[in-house]
C-alpha atoms as a PDB file:
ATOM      1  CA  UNK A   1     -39.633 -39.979  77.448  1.00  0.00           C
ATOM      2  CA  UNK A   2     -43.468 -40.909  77.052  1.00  0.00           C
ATOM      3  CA  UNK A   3     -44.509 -44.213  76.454  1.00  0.00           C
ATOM      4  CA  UNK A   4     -47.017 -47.016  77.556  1.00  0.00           C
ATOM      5  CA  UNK A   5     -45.571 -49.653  79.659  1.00  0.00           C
ATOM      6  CA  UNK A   6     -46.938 -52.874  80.792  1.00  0.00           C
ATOM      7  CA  UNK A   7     -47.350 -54.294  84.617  1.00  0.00           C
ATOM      8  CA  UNK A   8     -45.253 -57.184  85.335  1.00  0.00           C
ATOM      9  CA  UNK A   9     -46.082 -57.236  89.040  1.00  0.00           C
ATOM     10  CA  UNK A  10     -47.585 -56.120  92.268  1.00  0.00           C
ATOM     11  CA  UNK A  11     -46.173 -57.261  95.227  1.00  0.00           C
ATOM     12  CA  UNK A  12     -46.530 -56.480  98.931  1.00  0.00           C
ATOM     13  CA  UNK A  13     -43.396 -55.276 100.498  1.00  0.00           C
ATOM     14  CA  UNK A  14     -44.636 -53.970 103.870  1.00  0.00           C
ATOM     15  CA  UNK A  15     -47.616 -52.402 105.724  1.00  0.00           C
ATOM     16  CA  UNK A  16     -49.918 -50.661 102.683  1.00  0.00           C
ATOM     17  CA  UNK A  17     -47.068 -50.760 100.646  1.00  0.00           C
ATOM     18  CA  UNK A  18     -46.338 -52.637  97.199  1.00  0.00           C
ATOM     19  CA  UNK A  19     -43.534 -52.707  94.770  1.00  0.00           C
ATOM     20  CA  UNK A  20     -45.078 -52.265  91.306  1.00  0.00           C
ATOM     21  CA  UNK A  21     -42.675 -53.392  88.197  1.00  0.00           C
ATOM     22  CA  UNK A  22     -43.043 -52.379  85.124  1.00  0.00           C
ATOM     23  CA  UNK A  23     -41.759 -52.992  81.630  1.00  0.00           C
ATOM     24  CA  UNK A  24     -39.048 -50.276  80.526  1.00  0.00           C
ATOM     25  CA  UNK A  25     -39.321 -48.998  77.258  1.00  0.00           C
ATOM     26  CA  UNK A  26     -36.969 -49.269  74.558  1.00  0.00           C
ATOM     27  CA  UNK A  27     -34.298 -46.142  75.463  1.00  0.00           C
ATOM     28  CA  UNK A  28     -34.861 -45.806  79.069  1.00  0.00           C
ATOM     29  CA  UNK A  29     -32.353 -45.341  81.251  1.00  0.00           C
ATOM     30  CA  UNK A  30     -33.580 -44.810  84.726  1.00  0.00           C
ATOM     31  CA  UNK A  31     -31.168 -44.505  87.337  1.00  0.00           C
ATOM     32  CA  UNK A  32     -31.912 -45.345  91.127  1.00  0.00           C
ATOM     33  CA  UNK A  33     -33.221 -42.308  92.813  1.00  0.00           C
ATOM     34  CA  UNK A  34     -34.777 -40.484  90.129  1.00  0.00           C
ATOM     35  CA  UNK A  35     -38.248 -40.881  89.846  1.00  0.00           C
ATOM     36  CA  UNK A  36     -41.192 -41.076  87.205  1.00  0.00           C
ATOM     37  CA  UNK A  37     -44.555 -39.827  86.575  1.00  0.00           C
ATOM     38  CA  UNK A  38     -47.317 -42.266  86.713  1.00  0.00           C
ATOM     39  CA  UNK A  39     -51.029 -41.343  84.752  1.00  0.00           C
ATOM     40  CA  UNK A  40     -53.977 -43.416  84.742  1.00  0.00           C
ATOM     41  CA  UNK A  41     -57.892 -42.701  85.072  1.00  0.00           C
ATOM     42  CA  UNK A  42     -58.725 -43.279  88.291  1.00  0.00           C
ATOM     43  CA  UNK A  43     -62.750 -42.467  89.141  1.00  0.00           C
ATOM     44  CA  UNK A  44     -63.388 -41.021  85.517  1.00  0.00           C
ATOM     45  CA  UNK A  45     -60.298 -38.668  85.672  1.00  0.00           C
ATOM     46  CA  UNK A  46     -56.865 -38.665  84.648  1.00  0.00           C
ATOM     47  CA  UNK A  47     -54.701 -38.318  87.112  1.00  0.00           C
ATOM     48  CA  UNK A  48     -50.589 -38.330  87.240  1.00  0.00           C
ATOM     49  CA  UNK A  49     -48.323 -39.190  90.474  1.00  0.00           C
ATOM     50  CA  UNK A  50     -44.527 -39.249  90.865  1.00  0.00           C
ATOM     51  CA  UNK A  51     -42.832 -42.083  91.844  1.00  0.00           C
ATOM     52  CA  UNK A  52     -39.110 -42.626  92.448  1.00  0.00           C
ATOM     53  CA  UNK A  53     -37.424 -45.769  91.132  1.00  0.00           C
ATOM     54  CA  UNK A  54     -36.756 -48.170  94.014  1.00  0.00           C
ATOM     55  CA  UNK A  55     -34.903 -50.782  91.362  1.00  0.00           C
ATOM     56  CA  UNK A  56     -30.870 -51.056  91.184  1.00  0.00           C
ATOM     57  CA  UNK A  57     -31.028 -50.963  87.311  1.00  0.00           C
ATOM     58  CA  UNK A  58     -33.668 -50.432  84.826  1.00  0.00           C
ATOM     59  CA  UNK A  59     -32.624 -52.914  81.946  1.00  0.00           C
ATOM     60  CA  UNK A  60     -35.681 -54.728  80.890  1.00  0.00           C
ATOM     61  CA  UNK A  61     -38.191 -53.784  83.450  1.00  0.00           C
ATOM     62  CA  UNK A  62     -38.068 -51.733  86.696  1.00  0.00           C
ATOM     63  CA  UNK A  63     -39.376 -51.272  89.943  1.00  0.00           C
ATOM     64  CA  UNK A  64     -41.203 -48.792  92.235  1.00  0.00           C
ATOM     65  CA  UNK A  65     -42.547 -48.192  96.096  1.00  0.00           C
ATOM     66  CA  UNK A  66     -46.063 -47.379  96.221  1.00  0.00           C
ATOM     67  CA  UNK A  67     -47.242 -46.446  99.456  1.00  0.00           C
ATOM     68  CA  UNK A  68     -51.233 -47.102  99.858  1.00  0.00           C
ATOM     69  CA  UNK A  69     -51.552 -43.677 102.043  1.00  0.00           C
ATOM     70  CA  UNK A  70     -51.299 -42.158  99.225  1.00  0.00           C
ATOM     71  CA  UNK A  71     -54.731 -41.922  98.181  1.00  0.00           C
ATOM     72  CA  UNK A  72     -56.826 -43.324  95.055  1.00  0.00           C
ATOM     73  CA  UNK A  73     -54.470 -42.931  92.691  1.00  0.00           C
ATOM     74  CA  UNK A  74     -51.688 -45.163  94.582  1.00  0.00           C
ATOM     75  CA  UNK A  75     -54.657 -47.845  95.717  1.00  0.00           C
ATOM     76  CA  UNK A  76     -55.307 -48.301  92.007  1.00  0.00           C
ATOM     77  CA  UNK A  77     -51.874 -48.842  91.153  1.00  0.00           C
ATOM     78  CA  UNK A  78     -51.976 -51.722  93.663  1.00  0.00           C
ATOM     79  CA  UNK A  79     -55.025 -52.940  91.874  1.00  0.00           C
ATOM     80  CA  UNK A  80     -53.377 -53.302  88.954  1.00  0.00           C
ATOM     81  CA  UNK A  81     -52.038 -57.238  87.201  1.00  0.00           C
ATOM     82  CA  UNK A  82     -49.523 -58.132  85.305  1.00  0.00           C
ATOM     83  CA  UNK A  83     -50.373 -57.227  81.654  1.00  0.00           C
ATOM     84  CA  UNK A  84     -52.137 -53.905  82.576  1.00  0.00           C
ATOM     85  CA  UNK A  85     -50.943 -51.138  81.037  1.00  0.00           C
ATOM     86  CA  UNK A  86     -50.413 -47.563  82.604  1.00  0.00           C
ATOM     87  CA  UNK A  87     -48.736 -44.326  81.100  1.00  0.00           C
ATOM     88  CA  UNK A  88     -45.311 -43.054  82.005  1.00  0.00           C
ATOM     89  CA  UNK A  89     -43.076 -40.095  81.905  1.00  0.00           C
ATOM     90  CA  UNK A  90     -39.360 -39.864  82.638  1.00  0.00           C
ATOM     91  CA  UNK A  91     -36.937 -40.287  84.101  1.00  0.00           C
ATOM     92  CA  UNK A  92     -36.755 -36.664  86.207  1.00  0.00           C
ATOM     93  CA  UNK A  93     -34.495 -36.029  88.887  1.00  0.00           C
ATOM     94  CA  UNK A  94     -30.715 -35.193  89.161  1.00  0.00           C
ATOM     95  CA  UNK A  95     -30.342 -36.623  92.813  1.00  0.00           C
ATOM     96  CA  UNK A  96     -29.595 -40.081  91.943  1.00  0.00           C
ATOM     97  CA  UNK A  97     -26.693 -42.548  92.190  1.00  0.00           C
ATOM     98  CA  UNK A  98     -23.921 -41.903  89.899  1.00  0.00           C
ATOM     99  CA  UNK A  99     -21.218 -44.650  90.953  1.00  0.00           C
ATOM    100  CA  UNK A 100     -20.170 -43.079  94.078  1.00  0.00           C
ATOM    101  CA  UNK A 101     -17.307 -44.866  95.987  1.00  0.00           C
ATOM    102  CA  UNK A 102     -19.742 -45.198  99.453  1.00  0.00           C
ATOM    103  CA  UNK A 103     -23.209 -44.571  99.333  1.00  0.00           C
ATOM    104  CA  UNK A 104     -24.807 -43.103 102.804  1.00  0.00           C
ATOM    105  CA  UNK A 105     -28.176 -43.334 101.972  1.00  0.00           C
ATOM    106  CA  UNK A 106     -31.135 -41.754 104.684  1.00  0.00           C
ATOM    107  CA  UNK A 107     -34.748 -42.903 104.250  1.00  0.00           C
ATOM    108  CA  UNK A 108     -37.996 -42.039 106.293  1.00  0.00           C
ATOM    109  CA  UNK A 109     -41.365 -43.030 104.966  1.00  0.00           C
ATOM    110  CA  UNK A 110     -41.568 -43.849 101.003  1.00  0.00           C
ATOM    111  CA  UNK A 111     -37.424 -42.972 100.822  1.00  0.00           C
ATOM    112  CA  UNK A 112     -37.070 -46.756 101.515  1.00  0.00           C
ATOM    113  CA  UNK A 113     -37.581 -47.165  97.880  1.00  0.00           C
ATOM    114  CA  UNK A 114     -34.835 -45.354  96.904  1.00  0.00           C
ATOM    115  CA  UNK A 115     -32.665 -46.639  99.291  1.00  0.00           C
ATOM    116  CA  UNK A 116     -32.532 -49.823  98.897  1.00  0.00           C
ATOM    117  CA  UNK A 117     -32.189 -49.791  95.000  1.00  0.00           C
ATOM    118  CA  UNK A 118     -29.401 -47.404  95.688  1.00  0.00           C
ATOM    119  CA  UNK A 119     -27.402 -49.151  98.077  1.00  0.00           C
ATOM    120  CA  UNK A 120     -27.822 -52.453  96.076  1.00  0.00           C
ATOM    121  CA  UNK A 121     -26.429 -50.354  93.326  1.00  0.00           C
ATOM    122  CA  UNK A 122     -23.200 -49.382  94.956  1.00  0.00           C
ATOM    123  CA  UNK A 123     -22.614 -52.623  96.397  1.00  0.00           C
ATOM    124  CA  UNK A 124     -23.176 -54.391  92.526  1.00  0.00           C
ATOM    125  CA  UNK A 125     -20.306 -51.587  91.625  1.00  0.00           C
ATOM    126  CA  UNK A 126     -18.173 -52.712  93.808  1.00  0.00           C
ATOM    127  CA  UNK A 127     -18.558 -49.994  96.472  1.00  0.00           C
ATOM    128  CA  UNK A 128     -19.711 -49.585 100.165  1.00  0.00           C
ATOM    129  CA  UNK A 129     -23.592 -48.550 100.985  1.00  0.00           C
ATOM    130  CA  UNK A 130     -24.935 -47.446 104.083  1.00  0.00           C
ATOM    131  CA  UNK A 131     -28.474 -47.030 104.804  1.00  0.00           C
ATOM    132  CA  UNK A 132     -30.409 -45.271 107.781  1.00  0.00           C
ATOM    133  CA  UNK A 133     -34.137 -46.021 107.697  1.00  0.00           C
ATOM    134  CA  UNK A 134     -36.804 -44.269 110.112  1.00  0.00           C
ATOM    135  CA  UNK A 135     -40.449 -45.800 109.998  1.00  0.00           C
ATOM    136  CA  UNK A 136     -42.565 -47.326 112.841  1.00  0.00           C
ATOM    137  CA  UNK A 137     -43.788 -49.799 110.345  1.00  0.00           C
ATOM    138  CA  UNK A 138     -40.818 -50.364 108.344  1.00  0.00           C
ATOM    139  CA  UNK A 139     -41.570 -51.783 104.113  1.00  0.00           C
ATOM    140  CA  UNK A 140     -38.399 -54.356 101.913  1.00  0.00           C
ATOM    141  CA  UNK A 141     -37.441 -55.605 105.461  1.00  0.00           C
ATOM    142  CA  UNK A 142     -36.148 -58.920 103.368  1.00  0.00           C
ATOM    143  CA  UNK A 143     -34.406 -56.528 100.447  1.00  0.00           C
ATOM    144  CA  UNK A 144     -32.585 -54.525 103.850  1.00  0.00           C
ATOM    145  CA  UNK A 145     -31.740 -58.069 105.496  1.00  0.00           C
ATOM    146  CA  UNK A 146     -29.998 -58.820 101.922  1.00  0.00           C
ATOM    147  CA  UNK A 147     -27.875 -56.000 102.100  1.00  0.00           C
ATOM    148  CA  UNK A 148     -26.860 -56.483 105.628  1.00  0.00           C
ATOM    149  CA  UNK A 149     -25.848 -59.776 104.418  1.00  0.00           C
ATOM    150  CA  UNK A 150     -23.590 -58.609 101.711  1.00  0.00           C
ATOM    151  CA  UNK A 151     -21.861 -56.054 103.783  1.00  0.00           C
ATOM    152  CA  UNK A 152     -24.154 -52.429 103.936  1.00  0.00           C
ATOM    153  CA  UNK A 153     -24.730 -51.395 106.935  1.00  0.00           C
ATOM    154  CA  UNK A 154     -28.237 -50.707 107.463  1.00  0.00           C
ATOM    155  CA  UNK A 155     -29.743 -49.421 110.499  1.00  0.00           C
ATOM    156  CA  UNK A 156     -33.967 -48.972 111.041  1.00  0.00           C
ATOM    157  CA  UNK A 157     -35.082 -47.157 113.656  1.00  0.00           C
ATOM    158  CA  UNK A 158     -38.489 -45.490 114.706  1.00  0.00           C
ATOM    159  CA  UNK A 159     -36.769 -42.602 116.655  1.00  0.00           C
ATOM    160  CA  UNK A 160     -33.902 -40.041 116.396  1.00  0.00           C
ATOM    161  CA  UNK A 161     -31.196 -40.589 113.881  1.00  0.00           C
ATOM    162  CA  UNK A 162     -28.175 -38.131 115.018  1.00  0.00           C
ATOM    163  CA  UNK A 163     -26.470 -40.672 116.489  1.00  0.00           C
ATOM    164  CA  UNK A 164     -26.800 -43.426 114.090  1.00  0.00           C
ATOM    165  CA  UNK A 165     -25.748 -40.673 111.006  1.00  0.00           C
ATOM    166  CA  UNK A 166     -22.970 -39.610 113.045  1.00  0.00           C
ATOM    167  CA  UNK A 167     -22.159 -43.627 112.656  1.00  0.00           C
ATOM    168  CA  UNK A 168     -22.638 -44.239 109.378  1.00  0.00           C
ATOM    169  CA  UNK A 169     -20.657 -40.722 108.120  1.00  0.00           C
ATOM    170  CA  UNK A 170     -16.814 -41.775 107.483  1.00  0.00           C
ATOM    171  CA  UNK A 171     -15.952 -38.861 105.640  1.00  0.00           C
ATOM    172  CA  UNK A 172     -13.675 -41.204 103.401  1.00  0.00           C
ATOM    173  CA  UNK A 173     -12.975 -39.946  99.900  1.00  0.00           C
ATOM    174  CA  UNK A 174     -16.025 -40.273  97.200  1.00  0.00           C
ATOM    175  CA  UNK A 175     -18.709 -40.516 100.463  1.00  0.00           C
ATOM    176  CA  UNK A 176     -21.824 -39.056  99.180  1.00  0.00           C
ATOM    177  CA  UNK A 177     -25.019 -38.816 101.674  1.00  0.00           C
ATOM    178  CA  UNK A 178     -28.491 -39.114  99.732  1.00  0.00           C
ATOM    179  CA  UNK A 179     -31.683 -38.244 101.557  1.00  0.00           C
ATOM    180  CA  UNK A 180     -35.156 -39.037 100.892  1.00  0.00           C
ATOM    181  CA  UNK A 181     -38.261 -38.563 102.835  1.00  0.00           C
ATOM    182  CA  UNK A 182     -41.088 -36.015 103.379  1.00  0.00           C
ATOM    183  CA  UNK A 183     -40.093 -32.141 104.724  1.00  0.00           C
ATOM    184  CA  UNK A 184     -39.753 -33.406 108.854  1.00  0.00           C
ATOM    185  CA  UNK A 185     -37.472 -36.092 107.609  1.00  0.00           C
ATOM    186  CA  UNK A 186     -35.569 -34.275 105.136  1.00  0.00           C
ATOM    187  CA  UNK A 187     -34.787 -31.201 107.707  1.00  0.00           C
ATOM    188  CA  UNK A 188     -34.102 -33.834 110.673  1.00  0.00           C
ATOM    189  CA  UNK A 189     -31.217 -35.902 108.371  1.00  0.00           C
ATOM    190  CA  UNK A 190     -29.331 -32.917 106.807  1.00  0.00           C
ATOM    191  CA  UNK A 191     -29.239 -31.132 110.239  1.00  0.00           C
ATOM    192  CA  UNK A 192     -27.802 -34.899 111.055  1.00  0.00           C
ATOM    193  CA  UNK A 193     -25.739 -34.423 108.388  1.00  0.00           C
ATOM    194  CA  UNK A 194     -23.935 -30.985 109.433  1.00  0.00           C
ATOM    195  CA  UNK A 195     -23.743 -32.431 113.242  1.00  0.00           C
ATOM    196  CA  UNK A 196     -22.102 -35.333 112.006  1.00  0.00           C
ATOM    197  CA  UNK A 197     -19.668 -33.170 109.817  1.00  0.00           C
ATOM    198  CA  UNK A 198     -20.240 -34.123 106.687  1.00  0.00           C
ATOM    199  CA  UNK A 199     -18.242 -31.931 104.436  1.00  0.00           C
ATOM    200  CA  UNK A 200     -19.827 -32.345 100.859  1.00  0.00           C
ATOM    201  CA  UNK A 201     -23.231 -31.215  99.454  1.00  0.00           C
ATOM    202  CA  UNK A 202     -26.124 -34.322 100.004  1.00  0.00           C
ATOM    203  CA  UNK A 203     -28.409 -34.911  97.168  1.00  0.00           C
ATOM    204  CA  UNK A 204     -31.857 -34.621  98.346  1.00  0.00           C
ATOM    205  CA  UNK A 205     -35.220 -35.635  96.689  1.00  0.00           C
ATOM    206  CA  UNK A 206     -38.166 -34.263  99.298  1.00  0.00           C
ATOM    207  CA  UNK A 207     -41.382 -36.013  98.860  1.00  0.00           C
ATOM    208  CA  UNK A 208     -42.953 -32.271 100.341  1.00  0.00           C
END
């Protein structure tokens, strides 16, 4: 889907990160952890950037993590008001939740976005969430405070994560591990993952 959406809001969630919402248009049907691709003119050129939904649904209007590292594409979206418009493709991505009985979901860097929508997804369903976050400066400390009040356990840490997978992995029935991150992270949680012995196949979205 292509269409021309509308701003809502810009908030700070963390250190040079914001949570942009948007308006979705009429059809969409986003799911958390799938992503979309941004396109605005940014210094006289267009210029596109993906961006993985960090919202539990997408009915009405949705959310994503913008990390400001990103460059001047991801400062501009920060820029932005409610009322601005930007261009948008999607959704892409078949790594996403799809209603599983307990949701492990492992985060480093920008894979907090995903997480959290995620986890608040499974617990809306009904179902268990898990999250393990690495990040020395960690972004939606109040959204990962809310889950720890409704029951997911969610851990944050700025070091190794073997230990805290090999919590968090039950291998119950329906248990599906999700991992997000850049390569380092990605590598470091599934070889979590196999020490831990998790048995089934985790859907991973790697940021590169």
């Amino acid at each position: 889907m292509d269409a021309t959406v509308a701003v809502r809001s810009v908030a700070e969630v963390g250190p040079d990160t914001v949570a942009v919402t948007l308006d979705s248009p009429e059809g969409f049907d986003g799911k958390p952890g799938q992503f979309v691709r941004l396109t605005a003119t940014v210094g006289g050129e267009e210029e596109s950037r993906f961006y993985t939904i960090s919202s539990a649904d997408t009915r009405g209007s949705y959310e994503t993590t913008v990390g400001l590292d990103g460059g001047d594409f991801s400062r501009h979206l920060a820029d932005l008001s409610a009322g601005d418009e930007i261009e948008m493709s999607g959704p892409f991505g078949d790594d996403y939740y799809e209603g599983e009985s307990r949701a492990v979901v492992l985060a480093g860097g920008p894979g907090i976005g995903p997480a959290v929508a995620i986890a608040e997804a499974a617990l809306d369903a009904g179902n268990e969430a898990a999250v393990v976050y690495r990040d020395d400066e960690p972004a939606h400390t109040e959204r990962l405070d809310a889950l720890r009040e409704r029951g997911a356990e969610v851990t944050v840490t700025d070091g190794a994560i073997g230990a805290v997978v090999a919590d968090a992995i039950t291998g119950a029935d329906g248990e599906q591990a999700f991992v997000y991150g850049f390569t380092d992270f990605v590598d470091a949680a599934l070889g979590a993952l196999e020490t831990a012995g998790y048995a089934g196949e985790a859907k991973v979205e790697n940021f590169g």
